[in-house]
Protein backbone atom coordinates (compact mmCIF):
# COMPACT_ATOMS: atom_id res chain seq x y z
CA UNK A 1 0.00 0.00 0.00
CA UNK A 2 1.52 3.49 -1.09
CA UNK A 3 2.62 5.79 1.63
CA UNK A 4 0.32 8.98 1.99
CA UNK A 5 1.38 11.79 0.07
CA UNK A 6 2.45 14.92 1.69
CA UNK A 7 -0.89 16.69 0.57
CA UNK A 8 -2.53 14.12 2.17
CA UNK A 9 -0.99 14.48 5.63
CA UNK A 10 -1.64 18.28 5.28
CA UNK A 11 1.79 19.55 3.99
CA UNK A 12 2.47 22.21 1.85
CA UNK A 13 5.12 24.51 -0.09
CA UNK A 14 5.02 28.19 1.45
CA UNK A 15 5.52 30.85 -0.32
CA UNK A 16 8.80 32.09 -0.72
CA UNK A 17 7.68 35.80 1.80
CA UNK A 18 7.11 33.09 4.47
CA UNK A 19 9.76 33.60 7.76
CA UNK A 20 12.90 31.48 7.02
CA UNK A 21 14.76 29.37 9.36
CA UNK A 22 17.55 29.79 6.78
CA UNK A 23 18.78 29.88 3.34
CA UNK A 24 20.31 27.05 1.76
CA UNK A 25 23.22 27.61 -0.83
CA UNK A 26 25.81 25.20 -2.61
CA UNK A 27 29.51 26.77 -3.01
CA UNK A 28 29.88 27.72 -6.49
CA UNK A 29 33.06 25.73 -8.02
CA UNK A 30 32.32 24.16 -10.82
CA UNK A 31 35.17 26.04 -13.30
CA UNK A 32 33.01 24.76 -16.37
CA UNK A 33 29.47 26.70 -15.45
CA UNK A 34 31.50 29.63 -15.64
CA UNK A 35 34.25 29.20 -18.33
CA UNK A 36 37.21 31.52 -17.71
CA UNK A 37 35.75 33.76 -15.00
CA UNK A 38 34.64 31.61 -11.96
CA UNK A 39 36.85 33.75 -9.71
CA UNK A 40 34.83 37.23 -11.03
CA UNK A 41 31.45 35.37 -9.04
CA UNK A 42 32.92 35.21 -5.71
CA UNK A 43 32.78 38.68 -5.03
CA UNK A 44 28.85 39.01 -5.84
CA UNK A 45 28.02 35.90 -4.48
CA UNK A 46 29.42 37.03 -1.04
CA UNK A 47 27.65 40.28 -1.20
CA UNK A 48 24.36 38.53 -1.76
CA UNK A 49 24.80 36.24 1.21
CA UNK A 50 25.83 39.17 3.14
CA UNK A 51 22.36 40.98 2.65
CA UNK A 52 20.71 37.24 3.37
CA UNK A 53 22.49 36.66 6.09
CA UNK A 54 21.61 39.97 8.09
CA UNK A 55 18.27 38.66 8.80
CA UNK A 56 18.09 34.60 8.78
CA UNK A 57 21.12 31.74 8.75
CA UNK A 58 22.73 30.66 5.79
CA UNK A 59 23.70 27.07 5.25
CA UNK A 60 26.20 26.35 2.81
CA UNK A 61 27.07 22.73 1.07
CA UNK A 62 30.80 22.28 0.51
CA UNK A 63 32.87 19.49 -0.47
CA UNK A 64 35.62 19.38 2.35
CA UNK A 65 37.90 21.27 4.61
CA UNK A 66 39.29 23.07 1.36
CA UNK A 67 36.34 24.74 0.32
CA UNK A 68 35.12 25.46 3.57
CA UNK A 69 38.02 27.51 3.64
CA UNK A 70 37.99 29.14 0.50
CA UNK A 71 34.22 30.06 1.33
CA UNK A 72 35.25 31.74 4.33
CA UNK A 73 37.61 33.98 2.92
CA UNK A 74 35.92 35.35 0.49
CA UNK A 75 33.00 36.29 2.75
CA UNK A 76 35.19 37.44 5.70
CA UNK A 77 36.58 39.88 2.31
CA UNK A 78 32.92 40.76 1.99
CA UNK A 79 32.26 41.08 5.72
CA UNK A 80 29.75 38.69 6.32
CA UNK A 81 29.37 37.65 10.05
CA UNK A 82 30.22 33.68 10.16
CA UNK A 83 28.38 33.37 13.24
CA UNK A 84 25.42 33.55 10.64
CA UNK A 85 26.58 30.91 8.15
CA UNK A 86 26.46 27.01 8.73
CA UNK A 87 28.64 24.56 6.33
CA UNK A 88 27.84 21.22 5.60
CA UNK A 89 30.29 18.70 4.12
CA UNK A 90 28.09 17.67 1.57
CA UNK A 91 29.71 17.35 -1.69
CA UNK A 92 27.67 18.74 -5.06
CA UNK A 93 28.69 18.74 -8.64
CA UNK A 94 27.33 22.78 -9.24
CA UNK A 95 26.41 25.48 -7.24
CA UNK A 96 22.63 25.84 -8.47
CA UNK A 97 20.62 24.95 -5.03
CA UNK A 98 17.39 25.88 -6.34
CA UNK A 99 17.24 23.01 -8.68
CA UNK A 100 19.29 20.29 -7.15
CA UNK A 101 18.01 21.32 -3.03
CA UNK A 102 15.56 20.37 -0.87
CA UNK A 103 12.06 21.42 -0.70
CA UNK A 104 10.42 22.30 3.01
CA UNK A 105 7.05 21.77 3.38
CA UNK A 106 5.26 22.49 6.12
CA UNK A 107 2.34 21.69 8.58
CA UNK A 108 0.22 24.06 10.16
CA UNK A 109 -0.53 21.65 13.24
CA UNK A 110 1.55 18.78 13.81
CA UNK A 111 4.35 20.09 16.18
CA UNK A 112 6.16 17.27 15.89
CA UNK A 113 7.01 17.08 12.70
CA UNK A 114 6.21 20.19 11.20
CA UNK A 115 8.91 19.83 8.32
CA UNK A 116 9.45 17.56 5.81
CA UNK A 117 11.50 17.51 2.70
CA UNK A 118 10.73 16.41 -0.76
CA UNK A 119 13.72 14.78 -2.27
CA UNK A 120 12.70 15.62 -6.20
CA UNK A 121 14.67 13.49 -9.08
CA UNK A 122 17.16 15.83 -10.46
CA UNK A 123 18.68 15.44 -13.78
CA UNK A 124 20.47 18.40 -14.70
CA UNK A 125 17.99 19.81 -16.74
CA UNK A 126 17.56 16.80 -19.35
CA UNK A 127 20.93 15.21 -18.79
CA UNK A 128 22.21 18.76 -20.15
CA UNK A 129 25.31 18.57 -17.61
CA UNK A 130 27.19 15.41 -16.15
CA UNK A 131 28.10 14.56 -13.61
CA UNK A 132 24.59 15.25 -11.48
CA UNK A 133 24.56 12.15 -9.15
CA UNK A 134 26.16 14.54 -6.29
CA UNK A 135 23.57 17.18 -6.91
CA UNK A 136 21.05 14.69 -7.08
CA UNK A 137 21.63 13.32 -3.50
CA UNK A 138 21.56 16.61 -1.71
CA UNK A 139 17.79 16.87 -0.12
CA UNK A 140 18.20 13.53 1.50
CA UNK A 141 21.84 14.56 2.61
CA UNK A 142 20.16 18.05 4.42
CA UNK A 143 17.23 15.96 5.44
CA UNK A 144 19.56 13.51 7.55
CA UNK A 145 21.61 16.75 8.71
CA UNK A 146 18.31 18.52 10.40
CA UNK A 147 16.59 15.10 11.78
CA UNK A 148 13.73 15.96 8.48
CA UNK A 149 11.81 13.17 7.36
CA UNK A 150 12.07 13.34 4.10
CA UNK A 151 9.85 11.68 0.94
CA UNK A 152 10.80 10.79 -2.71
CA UNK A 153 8.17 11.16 -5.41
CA UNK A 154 9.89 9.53 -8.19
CA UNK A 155 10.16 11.91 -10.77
CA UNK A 156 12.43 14.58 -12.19
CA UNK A 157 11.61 17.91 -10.75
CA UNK A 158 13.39 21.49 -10.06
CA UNK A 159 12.51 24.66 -7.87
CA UNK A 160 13.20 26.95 -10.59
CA UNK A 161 10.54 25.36 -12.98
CA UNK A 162 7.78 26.23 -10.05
CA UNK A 163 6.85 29.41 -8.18
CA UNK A 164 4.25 29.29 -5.59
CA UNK A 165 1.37 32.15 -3.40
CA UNK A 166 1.04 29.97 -0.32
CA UNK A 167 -2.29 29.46 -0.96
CA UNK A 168 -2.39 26.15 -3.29
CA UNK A 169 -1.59 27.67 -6.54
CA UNK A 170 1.66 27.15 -8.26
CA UNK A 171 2.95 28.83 -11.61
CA UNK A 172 5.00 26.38 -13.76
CA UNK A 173 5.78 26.41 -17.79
CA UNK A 174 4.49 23.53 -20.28
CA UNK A 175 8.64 24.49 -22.03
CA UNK A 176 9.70 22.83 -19.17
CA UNK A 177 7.93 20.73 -17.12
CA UNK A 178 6.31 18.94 -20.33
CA UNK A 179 9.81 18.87 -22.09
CA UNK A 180 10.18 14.92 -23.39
CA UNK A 181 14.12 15.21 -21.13
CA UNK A 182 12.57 15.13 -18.13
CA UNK A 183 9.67 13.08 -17.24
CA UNK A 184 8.64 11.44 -21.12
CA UNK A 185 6.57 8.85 -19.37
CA UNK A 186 3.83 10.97 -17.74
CA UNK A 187 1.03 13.20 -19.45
CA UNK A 188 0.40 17.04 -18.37
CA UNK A 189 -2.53 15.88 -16.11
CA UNK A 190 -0.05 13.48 -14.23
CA UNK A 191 2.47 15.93 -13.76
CA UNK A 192 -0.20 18.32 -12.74
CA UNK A 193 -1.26 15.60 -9.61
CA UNK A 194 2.72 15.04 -8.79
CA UNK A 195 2.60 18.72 -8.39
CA UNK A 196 -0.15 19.13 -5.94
CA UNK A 197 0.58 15.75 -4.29
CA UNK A 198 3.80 16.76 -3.26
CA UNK A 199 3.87 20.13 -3.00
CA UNK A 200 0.47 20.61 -1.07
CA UNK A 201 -1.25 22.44 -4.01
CA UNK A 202 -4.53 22.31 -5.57
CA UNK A 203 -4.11 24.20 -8.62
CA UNK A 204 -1.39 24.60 -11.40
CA UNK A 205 -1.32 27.81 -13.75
CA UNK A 206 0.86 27.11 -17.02
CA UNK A 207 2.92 29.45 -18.77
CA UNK A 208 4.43 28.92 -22.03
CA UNK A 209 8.06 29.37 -23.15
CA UNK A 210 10.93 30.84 -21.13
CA UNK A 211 13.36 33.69 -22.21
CA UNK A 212 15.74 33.52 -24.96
CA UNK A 213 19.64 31.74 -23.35
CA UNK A 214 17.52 30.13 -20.34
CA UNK A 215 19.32 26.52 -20.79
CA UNK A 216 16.83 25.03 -18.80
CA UNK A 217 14.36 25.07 -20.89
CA UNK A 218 11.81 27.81 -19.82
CA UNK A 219 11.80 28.14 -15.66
CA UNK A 220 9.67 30.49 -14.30
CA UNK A 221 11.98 31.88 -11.80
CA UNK A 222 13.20 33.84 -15.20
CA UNK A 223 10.03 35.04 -16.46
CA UNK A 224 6.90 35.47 -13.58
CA UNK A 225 6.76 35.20 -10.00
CA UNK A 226 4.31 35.54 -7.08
CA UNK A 227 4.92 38.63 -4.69
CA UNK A 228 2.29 38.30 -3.19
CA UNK A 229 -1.44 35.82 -2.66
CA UNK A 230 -2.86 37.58 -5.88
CA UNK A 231 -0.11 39.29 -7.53
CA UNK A 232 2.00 38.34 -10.08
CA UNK A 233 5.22 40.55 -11.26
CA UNK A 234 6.24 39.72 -15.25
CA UNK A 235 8.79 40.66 -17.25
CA UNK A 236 8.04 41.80 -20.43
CA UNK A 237 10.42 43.31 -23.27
CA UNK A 238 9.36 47.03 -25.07
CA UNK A 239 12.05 46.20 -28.28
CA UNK A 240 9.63 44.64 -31.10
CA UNK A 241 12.92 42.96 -32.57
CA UNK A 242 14.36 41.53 -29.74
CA UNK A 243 13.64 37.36 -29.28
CA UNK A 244 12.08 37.64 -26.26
CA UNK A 245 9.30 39.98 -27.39
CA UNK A 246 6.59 37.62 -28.67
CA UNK A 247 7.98 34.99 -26.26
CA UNK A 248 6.98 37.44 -23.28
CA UNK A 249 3.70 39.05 -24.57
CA UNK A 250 2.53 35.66 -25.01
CA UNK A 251 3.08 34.88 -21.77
CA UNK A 252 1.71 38.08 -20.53
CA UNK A 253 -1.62 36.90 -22.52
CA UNK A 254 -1.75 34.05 -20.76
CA UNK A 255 -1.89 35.49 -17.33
CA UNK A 256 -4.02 37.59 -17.93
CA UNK A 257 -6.75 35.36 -18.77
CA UNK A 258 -5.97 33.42 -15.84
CA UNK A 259 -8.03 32.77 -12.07
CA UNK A 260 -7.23 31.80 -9.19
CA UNK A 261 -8.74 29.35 -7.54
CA UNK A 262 -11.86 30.90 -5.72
CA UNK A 263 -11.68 33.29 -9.13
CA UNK A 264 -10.19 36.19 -8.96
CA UNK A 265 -7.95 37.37 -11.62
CA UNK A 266 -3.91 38.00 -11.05
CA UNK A 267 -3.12 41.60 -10.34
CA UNK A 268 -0.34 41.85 -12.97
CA UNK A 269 2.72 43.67 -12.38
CA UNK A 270 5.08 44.53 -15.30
CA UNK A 271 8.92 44.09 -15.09
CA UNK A 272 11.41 45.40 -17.78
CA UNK A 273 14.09 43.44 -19.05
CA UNK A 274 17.56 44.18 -19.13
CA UNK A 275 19.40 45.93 -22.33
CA UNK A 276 20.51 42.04 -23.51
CA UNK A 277 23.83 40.88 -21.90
CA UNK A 278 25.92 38.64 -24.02
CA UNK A 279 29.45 36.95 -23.65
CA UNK A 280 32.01 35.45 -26.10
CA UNK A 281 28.88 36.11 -28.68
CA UNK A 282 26.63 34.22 -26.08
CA UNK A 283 22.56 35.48 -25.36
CA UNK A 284 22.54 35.68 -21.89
CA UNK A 285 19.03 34.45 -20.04
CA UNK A 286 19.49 37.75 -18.10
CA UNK A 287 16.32 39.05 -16.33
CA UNK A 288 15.31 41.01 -13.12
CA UNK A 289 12.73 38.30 -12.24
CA UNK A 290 15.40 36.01 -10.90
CA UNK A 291 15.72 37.87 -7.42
CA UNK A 292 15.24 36.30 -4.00
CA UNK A 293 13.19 36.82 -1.30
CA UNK A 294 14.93 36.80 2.27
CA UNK A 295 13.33 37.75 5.47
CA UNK A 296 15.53 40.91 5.60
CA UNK A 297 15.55 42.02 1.93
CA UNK A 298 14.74 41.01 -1.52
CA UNK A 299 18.10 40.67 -3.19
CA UNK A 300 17.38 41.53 -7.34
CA UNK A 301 20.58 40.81 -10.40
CA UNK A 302 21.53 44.23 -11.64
CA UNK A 303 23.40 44.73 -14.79
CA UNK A 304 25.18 47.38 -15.34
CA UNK A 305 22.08 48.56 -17.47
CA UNK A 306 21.94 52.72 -16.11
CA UNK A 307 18.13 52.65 -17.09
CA UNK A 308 16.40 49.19 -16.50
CA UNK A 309 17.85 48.42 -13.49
CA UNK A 310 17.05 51.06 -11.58
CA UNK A 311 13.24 50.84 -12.75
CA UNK A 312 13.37 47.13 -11.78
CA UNK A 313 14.48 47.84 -8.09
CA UNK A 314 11.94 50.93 -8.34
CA UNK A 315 8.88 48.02 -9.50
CA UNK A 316 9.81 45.88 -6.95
CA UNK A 317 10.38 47.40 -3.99
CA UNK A 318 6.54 48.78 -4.64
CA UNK A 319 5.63 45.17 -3.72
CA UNK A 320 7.69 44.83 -0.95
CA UNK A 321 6.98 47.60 1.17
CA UNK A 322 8.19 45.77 3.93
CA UNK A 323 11.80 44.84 2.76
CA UNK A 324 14.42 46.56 1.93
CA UNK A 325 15.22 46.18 -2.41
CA UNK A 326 19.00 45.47 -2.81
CA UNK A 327 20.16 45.26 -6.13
CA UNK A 328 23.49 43.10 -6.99
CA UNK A 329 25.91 43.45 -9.99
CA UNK A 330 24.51 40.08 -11.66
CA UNK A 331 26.57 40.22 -15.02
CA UNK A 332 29.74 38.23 -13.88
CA UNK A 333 27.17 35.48 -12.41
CA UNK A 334 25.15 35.42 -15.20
CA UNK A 335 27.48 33.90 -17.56
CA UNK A 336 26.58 30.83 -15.64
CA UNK A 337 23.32 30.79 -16.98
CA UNK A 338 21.75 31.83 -13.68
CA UNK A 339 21.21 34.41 -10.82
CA UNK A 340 20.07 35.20 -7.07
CA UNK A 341 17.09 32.81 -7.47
CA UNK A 342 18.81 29.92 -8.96
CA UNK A 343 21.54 29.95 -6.70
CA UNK A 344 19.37 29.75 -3.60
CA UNK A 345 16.89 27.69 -1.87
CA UNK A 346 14.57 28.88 1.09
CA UNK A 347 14.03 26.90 4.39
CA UNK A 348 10.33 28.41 6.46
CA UNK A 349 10.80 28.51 9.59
């Protein structure tokens, strides 16, 4: 007989404003995810767990001794107080914690075990990058660290391809969860009951492609996220010739024929995008959407873009009145094919 599903029990995925125990982060050093320049991403990356760390703890997977090390010194550099970061010794094969990490649920009444984790498949986005089997192992490696119980559905899944409100509605894309390298065997309906079975949802809302250099084949983390029960911010692109343009207004279509739930329509929230940002003749999936929220700030990618950015940080910190907006010079981390949001992976208190 099949165990009950964390739905069943009464678990569920909060949203990503929900207090934090901690943040949960995997020591970029992977040389090949950022050809040539892995040493420029230090710098940043330090800076952005220095704003995280001023208001929760921040838990960091490393392989050994060696990189615990290395870690240290580059956020002692950036000033970050250590009495705020944890390190685990668990070893990973890329930095991107929002894919290959664990996902908390919680429960509103059980005391006892108010936290579980959901030990999602992870592939590398369609067998894209080997090794992954390091990666892979991670949830059930923090799970065992924090005493979690922890539950394996079976199937290839990653946090950037989902954003959630906290109220049984997650936002996903059909470019990427219905893509034939990750889960071939199952039908959109199927996915869709994976979804709320393990995630404590009821209903999914499905976007269509991602942005133009996004190698994972469409996440939403690049293109719309929740900031709030009933609001959604997008990014959309003005320039009629750029790739994204029809990519993005489609999208923006989409939501706004969409309801929640007990029917209300999104409150839509428009996002620029950045002047493009290429490298060695490379599109860059470069977007303001990929910031993170942390109890004491919402941490956005800049890019050296003197108009854009600023109206990003402008947009956003409209819809968090109750954070402080900190932008970070994202252009060095981007060549890496991700940001703040990718990098990252929240734990609710």
């Amino acid at each position: 007989m099949a165990s009950p599903t964390p739905k069943a029990l009464g678990y569920h995925f909060p949203a990503e404003w929900h207090p934090h125990r901690a943040t949960w982060l995997s020591w970029p050093h992977k040389e090949a995810s950022w050809p040539g320049k892995i040493e420029t991403v230090y710098r940043p990356y330090s800076l952005f767990i220095k704003e995280v760390s001023a208001g929760e703890q921040v838990c960091i997977n490393v392989a050994d001794d060696a990189m615990q090390a290395l870690a240290t010194s580059h956020l002692m550099d950036a000033g970050v107080d250590l009495a705020t970061i944890t390190f685990y010794h668990h070893p990973t094969d890329d930095a991107w914690c929002r894919d290959h990490g664990p996902a908390f649920l919680l429960h509103p009444d059980n005391a006892e075990a108010r936290k579980l984790v959901v030990d999602w498949g992870y592939n590398a986005w369609g067998g894209k990058y080997p090794p992954y089997e390091q990666d892979d192992v991670i949830p059930t490696l923090v799970a065992k660290a924090l005493n979690l119980p922890v539950v394996h559905p079976g199937i290839v899944m990653e946090g950037g391809s989902v954003d959630f409100n906290g109220n049984g509605t997650i936002l996903t894309t059909t470019a990427c969860l219905l893509n034939k390298n990750r889960n071939p065997q199952l039908t959109q309906p199927q996915i869709e009951a994976y979804l709320c079975d393990y995630y404590g949802a009821s209903q999914i809302l499905w976007l269509g492609d991602g942005i133009v250099g996004d190698d994972t084949d469409g996440h939403i983390d690049d293109i719309t996220r929740f900031v709030n029960e009933d609001t959604v911010v997008t990014v959309v692109e003005t320039n009629r010739a750029d790739e994204n343009y029809t990519i993005l207004q489609d999208n923006l279509q989409l939501l706004q024929q969409m309801r929640l739930a007990d029917g209300r329509p999104l409150n839509i929230v428009e996002l620029p995008m950045p002047t493009p940002v290429e490298y060695e003749g490379q599109r860059l999936p470069a977007s303001y959407a990929n910031f993170y929220i942390a109890n004491a700030a919402v941490v956005v990618p800049t890019y050296r873009d003197d108009v854009n950015d600023q109206k990003a940080l402008d947009i956003l910190s409209a819809c968090f009145p109750d954070r402080k907006v900190v932008g970070i010079d994202s252009t060095d981390v981007i060549w890496g094919l991700g940001s703040w949001h990718c990098l990252s992976q929240q734990e609710p208190l």
